[in-house]
PDB file of N, CA and C in Angstrom:
ATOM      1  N   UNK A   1    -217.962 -42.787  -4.408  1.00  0.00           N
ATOM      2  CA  UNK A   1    -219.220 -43.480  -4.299  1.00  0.00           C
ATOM      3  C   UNK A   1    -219.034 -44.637  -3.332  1.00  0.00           C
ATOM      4  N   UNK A   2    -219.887 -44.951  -2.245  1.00  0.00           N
ATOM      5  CA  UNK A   2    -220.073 -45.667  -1.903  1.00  0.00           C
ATOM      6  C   UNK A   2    -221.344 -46.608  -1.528  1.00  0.00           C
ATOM      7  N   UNK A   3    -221.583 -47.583  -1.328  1.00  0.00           N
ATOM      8  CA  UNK A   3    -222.608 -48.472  -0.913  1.00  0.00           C
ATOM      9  C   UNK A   3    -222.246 -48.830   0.264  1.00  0.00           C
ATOM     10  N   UNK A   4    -224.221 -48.403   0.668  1.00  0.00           N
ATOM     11  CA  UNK A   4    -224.510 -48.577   1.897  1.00  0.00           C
ATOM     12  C   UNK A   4    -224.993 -49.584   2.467  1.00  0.00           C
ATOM     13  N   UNK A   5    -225.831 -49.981   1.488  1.00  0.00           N
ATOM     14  CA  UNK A   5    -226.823 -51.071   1.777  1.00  0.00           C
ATOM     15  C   UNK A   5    -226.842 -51.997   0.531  1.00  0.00           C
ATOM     16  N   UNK A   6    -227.187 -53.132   0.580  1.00  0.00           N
ATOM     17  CA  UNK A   6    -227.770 -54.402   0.132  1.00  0.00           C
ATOM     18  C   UNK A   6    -229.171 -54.807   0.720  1.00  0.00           C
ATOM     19  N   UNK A   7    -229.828 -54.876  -0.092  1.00  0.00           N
ATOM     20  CA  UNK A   7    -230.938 -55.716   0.334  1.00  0.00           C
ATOM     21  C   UNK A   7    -231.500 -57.077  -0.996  1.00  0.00           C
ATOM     22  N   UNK A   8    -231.016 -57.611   0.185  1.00  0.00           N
ATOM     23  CA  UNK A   8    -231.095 -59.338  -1.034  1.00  0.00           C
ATOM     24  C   UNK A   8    -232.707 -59.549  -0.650  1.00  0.00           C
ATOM     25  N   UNK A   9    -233.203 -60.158  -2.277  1.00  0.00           N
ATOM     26  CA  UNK A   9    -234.316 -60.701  -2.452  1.00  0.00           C
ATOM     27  C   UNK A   9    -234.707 -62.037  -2.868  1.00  0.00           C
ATOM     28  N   UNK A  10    -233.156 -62.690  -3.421  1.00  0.00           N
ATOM     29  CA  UNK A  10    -233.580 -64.111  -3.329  1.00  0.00           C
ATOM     30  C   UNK A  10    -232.175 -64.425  -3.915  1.00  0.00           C
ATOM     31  N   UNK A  11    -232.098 -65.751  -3.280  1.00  0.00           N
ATOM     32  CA  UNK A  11    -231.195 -66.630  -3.207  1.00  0.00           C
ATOM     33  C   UNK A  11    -231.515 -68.069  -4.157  1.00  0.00           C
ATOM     34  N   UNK A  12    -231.064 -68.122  -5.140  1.00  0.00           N
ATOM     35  CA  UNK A  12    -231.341 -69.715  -5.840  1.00  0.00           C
ATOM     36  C   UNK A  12    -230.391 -70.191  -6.767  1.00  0.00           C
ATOM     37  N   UNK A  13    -230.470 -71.250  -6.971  1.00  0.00           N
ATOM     38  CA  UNK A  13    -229.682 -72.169  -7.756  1.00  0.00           C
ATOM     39  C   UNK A  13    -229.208 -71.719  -8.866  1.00  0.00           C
ATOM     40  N   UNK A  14    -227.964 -71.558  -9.185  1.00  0.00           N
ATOM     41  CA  UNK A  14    -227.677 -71.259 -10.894  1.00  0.00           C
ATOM     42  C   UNK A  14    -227.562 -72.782 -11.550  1.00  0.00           C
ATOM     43  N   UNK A  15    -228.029 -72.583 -12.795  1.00  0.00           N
ATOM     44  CA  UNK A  15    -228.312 -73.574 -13.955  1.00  0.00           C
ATOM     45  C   UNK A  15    -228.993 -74.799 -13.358  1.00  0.00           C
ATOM     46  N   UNK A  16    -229.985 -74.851 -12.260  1.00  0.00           N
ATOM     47  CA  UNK A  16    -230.745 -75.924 -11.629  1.00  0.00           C
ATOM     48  C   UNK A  16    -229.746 -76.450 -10.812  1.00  0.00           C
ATOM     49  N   UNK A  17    -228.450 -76.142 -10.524  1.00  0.00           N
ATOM     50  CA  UNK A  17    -227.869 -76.206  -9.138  1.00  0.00           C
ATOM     51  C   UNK A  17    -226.729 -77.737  -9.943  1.00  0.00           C
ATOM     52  N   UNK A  18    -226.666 -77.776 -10.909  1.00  0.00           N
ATOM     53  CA  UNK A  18    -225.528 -78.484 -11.853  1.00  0.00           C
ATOM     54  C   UNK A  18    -224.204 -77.725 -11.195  1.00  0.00           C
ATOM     55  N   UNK A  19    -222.931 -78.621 -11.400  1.00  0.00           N
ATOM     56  CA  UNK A  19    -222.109 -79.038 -10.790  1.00  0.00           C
ATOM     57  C   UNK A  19    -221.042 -79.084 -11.510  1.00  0.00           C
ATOM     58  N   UNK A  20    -220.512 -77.632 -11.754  1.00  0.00           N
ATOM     59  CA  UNK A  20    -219.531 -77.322 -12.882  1.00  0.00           C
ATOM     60  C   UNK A  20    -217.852 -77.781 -12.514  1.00  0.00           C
ATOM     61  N   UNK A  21    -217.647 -78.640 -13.567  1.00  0.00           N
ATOM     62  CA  UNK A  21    -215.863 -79.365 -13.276  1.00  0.00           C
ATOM     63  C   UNK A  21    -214.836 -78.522 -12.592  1.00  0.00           C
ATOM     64  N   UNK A  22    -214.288 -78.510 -11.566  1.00  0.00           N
ATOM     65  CA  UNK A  22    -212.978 -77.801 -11.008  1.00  0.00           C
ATOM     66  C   UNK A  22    -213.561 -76.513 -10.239  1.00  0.00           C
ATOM     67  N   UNK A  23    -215.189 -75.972 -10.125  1.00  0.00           N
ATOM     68  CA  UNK A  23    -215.734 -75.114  -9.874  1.00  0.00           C
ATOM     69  C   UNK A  23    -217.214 -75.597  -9.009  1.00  0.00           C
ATOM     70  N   UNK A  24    -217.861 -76.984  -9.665  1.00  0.00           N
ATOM     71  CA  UNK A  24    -218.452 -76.928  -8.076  1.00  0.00           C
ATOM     72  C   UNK A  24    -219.831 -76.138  -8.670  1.00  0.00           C
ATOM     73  N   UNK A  25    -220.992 -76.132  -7.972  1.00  0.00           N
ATOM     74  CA  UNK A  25    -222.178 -75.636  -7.981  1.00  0.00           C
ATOM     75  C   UNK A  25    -222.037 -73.888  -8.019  1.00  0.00           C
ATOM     76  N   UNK A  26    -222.829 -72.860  -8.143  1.00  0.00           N
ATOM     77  CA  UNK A  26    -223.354 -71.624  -8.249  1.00  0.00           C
ATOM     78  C   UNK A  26    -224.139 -71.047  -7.942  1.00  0.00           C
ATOM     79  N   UNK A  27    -224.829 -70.420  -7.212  1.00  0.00           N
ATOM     80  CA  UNK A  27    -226.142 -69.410  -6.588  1.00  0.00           C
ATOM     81  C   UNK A  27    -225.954 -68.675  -7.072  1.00  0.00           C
ATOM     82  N   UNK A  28    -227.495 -67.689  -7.461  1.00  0.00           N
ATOM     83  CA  UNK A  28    -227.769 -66.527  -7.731  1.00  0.00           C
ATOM     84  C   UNK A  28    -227.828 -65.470  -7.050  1.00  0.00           C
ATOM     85  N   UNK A  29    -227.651 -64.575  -6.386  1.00  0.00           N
ATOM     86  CA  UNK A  29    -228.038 -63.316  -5.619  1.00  0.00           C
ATOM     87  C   UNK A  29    -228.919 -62.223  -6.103  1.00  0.00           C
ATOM     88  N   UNK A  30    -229.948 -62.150  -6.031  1.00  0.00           N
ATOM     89  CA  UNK A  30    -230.806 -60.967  -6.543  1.00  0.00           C
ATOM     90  C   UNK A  30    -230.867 -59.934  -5.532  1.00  0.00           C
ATOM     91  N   UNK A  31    -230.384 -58.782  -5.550  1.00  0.00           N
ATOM     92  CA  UNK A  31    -230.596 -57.695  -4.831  1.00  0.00           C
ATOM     93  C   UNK A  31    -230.837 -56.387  -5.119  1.00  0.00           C
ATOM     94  N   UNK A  32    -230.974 -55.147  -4.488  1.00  0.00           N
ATOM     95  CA  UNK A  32    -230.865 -54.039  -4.680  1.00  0.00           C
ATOM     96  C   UNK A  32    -229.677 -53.079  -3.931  1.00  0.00           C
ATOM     97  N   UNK A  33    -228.781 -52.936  -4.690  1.00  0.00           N
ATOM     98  CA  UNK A  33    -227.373 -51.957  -3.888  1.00  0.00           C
ATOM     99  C   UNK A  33    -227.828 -50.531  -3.781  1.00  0.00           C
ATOM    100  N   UNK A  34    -227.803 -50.093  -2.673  1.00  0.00           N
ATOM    101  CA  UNK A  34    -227.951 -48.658  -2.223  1.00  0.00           C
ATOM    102  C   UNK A  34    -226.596 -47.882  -2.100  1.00  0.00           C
ATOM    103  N   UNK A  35    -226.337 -46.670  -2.761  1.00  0.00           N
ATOM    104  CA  UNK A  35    -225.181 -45.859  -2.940  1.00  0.00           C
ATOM    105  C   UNK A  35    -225.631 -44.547  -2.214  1.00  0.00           C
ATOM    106  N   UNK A  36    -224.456 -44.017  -2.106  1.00  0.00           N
ATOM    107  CA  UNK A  36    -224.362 -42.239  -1.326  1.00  0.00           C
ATOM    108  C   UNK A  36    -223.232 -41.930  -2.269  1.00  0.00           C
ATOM    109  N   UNK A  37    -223.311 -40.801  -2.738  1.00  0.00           N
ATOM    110  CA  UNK A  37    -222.714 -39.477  -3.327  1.00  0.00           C
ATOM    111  C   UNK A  37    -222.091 -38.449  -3.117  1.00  0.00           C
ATOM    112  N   UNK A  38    -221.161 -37.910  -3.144  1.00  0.00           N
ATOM    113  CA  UNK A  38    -220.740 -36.709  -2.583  1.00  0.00           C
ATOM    114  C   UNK A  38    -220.563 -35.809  -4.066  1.00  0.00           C
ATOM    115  N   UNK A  39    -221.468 -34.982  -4.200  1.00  0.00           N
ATOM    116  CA  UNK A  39    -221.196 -34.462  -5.335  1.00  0.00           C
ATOM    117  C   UNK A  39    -220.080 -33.643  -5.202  1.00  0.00           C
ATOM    118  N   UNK A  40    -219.056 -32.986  -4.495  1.00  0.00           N
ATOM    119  CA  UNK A  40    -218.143 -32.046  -4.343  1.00  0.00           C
ATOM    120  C   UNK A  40    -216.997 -33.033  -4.380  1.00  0.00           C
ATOM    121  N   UNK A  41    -217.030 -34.210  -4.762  1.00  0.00           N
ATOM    122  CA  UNK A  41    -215.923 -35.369  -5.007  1.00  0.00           C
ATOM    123  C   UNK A  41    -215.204 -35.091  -6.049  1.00  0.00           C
ATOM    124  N   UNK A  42    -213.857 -34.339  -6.338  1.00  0.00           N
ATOM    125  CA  UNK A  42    -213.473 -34.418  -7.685  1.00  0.00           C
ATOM    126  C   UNK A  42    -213.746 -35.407  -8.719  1.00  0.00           C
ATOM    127  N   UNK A  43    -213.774 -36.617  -7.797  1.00  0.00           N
ATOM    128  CA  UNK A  43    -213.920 -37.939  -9.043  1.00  0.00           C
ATOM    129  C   UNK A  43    -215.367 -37.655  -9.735  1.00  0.00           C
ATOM    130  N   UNK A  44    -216.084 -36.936  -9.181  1.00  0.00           N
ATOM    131  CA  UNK A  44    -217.579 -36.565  -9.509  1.00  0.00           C
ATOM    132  C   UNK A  44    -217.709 -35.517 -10.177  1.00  0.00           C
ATOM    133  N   UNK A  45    -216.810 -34.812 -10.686  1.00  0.00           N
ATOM    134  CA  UNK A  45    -216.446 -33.755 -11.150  1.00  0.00           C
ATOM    135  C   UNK A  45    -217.695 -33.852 -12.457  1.00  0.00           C
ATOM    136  N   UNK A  46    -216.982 -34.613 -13.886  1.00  0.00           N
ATOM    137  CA  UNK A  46    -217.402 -34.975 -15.044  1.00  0.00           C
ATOM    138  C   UNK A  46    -219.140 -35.303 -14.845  1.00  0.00           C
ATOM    139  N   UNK A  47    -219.727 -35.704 -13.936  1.00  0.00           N
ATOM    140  CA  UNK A  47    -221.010 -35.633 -14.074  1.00  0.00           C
ATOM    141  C   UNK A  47    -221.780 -34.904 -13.890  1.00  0.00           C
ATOM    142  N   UNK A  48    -222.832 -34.199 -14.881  1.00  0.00           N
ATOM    143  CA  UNK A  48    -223.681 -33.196 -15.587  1.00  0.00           C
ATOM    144  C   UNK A  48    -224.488 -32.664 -14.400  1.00  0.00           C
ATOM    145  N   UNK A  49    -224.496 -32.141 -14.110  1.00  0.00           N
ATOM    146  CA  UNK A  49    -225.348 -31.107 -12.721  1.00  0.00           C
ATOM    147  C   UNK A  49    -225.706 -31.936 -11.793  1.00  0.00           C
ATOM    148  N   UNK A  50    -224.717 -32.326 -11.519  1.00  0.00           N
ATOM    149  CA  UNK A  50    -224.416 -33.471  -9.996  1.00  0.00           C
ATOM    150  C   UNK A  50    -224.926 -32.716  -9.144  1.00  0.00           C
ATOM    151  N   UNK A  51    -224.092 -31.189  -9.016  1.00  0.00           N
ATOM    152  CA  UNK A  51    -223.855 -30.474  -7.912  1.00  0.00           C
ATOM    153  C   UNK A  51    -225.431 -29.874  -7.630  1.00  0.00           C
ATOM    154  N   UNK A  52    -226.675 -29.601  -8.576  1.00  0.00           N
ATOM    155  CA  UNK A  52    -227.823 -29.588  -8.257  1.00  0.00           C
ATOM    156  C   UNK A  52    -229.026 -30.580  -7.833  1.00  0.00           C
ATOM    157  N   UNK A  53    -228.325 -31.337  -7.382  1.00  0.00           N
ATOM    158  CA  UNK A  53    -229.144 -32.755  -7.050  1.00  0.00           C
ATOM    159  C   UNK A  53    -228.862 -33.197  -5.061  1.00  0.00           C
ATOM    160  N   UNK A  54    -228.454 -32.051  -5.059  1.00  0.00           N
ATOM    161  CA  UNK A  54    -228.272 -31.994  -2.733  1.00  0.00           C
ATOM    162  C   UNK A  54    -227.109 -32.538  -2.820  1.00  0.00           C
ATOM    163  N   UNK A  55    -226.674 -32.732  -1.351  1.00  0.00           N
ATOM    164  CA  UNK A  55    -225.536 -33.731  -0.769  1.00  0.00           C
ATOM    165  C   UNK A  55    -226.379 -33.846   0.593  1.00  0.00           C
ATOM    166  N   UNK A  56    -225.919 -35.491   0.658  1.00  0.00           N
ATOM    167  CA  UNK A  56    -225.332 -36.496  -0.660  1.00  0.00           C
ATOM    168  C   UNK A  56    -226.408 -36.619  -1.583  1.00  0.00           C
ATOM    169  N   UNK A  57    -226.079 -37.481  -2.652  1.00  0.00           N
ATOM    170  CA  UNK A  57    -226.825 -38.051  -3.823  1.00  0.00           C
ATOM    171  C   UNK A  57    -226.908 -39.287  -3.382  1.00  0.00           C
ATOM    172  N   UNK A  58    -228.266 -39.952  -3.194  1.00  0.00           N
ATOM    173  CA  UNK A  58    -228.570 -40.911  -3.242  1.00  0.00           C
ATOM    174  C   UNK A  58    -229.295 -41.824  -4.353  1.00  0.00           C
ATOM    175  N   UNK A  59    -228.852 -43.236  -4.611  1.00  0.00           N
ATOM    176  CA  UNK A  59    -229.829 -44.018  -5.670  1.00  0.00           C
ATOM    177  C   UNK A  59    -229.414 -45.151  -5.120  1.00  0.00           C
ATOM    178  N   UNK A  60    -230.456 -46.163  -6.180  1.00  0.00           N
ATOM    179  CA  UNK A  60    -229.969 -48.005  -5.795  1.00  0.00           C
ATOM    180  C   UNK A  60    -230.680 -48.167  -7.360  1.00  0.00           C
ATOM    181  N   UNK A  61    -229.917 -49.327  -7.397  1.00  0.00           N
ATOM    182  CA  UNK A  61    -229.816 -50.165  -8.568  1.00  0.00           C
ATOM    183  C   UNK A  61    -230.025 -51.322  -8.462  1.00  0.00           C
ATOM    184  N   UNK A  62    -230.654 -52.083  -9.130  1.00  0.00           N
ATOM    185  CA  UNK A  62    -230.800 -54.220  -9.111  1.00  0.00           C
ATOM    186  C   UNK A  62    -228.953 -54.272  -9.475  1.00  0.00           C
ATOM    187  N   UNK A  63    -228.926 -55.225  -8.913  1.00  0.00           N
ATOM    188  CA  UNK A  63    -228.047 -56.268  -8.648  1.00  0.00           C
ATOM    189  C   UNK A  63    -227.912 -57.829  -8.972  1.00  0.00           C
ATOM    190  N   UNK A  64    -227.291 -58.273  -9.732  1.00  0.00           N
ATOM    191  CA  UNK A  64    -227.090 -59.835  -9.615  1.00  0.00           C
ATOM    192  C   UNK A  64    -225.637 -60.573  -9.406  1.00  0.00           C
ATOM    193  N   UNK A  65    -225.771 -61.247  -8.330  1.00  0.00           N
ATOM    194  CA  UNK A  65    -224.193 -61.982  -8.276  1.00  0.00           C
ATOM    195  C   UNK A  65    -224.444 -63.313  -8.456  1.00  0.00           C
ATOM    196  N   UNK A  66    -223.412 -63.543  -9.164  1.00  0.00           N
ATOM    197  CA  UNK A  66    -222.816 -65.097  -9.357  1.00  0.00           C
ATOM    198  C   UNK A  66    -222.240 -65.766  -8.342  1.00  0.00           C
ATOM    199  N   UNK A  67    -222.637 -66.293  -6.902  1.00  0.00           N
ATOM    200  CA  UNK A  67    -221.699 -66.822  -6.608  1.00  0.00           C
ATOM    201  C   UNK A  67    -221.095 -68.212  -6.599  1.00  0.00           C
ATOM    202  N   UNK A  68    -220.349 -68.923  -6.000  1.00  0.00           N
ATOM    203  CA  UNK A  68    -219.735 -70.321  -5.660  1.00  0.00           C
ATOM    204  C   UNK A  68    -220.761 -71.001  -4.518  1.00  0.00           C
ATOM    205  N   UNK A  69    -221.543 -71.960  -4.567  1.00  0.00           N
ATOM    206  CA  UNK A  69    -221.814 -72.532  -3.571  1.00  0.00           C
ATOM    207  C   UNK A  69    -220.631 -73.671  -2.433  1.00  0.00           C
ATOM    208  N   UNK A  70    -220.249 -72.536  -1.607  1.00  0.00           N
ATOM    209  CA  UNK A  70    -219.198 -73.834  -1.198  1.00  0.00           C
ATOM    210  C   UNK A  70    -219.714 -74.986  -0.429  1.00  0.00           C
ATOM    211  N   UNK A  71    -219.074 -76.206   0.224  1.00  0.00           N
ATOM    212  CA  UNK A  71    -219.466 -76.684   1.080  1.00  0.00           C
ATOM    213  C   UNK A  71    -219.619 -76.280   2.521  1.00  0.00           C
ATOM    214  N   UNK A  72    -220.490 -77.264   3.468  1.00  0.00           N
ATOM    215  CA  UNK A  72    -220.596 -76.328   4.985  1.00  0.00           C
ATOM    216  C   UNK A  72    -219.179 -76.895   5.672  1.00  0.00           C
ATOM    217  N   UNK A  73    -219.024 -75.362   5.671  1.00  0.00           N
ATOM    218  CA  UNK A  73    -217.425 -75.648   6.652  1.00  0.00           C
ATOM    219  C   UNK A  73    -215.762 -75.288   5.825  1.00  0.00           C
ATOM    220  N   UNK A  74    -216.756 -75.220   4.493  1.00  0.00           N
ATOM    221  CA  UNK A  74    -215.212 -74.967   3.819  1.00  0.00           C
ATOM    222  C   UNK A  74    -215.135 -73.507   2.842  1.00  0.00           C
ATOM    223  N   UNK A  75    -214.007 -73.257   3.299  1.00  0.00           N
ATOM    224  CA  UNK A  75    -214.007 -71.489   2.645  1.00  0.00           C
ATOM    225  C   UNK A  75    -213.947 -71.096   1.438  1.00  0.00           C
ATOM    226  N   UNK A  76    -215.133 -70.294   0.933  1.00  0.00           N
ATOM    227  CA  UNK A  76    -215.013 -69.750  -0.042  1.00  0.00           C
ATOM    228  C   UNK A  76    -213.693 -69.769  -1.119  1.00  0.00           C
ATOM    229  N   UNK A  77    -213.048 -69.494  -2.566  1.00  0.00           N
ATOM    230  CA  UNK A  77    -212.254 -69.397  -2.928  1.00  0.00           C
ATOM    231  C   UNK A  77    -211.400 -68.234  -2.466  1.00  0.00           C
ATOM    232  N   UNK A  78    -212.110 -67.055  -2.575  1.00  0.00           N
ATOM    233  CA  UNK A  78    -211.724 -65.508  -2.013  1.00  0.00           C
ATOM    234  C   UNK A  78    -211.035 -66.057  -0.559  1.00  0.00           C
ATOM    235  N   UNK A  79    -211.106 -66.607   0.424  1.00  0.00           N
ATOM    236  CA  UNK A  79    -211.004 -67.013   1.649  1.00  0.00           C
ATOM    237  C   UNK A  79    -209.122 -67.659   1.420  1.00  0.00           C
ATOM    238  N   UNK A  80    -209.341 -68.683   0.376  1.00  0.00           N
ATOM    239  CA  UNK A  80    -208.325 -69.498   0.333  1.00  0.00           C
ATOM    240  C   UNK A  80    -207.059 -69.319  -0.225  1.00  0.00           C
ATOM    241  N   UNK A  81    -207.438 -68.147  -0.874  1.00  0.00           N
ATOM    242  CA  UNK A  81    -206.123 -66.895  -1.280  1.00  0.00           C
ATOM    243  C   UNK A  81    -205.700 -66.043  -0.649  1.00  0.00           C
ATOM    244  N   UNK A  82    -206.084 -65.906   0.978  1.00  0.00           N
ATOM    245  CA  UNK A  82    -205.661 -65.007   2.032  1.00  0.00           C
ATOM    246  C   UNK A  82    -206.869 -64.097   1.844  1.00  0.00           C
ATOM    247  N   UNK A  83    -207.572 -63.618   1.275  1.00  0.00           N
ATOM    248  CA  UNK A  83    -208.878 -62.392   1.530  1.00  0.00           C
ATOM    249  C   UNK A  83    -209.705 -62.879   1.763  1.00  0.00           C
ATOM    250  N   UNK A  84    -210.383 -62.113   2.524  1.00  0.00           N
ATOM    251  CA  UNK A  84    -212.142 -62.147   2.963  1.00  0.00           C
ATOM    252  C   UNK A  84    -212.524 -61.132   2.405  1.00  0.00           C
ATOM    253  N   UNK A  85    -213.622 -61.874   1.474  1.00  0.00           N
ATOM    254  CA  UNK A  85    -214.948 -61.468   1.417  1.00  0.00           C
ATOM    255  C   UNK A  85    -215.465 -59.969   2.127  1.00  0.00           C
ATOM    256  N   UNK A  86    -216.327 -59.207   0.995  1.00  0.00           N
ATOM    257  CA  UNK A  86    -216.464 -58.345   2.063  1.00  0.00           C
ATOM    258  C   UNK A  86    -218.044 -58.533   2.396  1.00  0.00           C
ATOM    259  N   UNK A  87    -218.136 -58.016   3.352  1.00  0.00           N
ATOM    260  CA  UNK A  87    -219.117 -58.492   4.319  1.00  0.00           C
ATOM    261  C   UNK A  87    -220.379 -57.322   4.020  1.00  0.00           C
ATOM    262  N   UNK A  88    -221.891 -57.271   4.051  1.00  0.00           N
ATOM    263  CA  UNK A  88    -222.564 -56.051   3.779  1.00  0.00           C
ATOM    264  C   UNK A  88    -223.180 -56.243   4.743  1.00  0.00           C
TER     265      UNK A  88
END
């Protein structure tokens, strides 16, 4: 399975934008994640008449992320442990 798409619908403050100890502020992410399917995927095996539904299988689902509001200019936590973020 993979995702193709994101489409964000709003961006806002978690808990009125309060300022949690050692962690710093929080945003919300509201979106919808778009997936593709390969029903002939062994890992896809176990699901119930996959294989009558085409290739690929497509759906999307709501979404919510938690993230870190960092400051401008300074990197994410993910960033500061050697990884980036992945990008959509």
């Amino acid at each position: 399975m993979s995702a193709v798409r994101l489409d964000v619908h709003a961006r806002e403050p978690f808990a009125d934008g309060h300022r949690f100890d050692g962690a710093g502020a929080y945003e919300v992410i509201t979106a919808t994640a778009h997936y593709t399917v390969d029903p002939a995927a062994p890992a896809h095996r176990p699901v119930t008449d996959l294989e009558l539904a085409g290739n690929p299988v497509r759906f999307s689902g709501d979404v919510e992320i938690l993230r870190p509001r960092g400051r401008r200019g300074s990197p994410g936590p993910a960033r500061r442990r050697g990884r980036r973020s992945r990008r959509w």
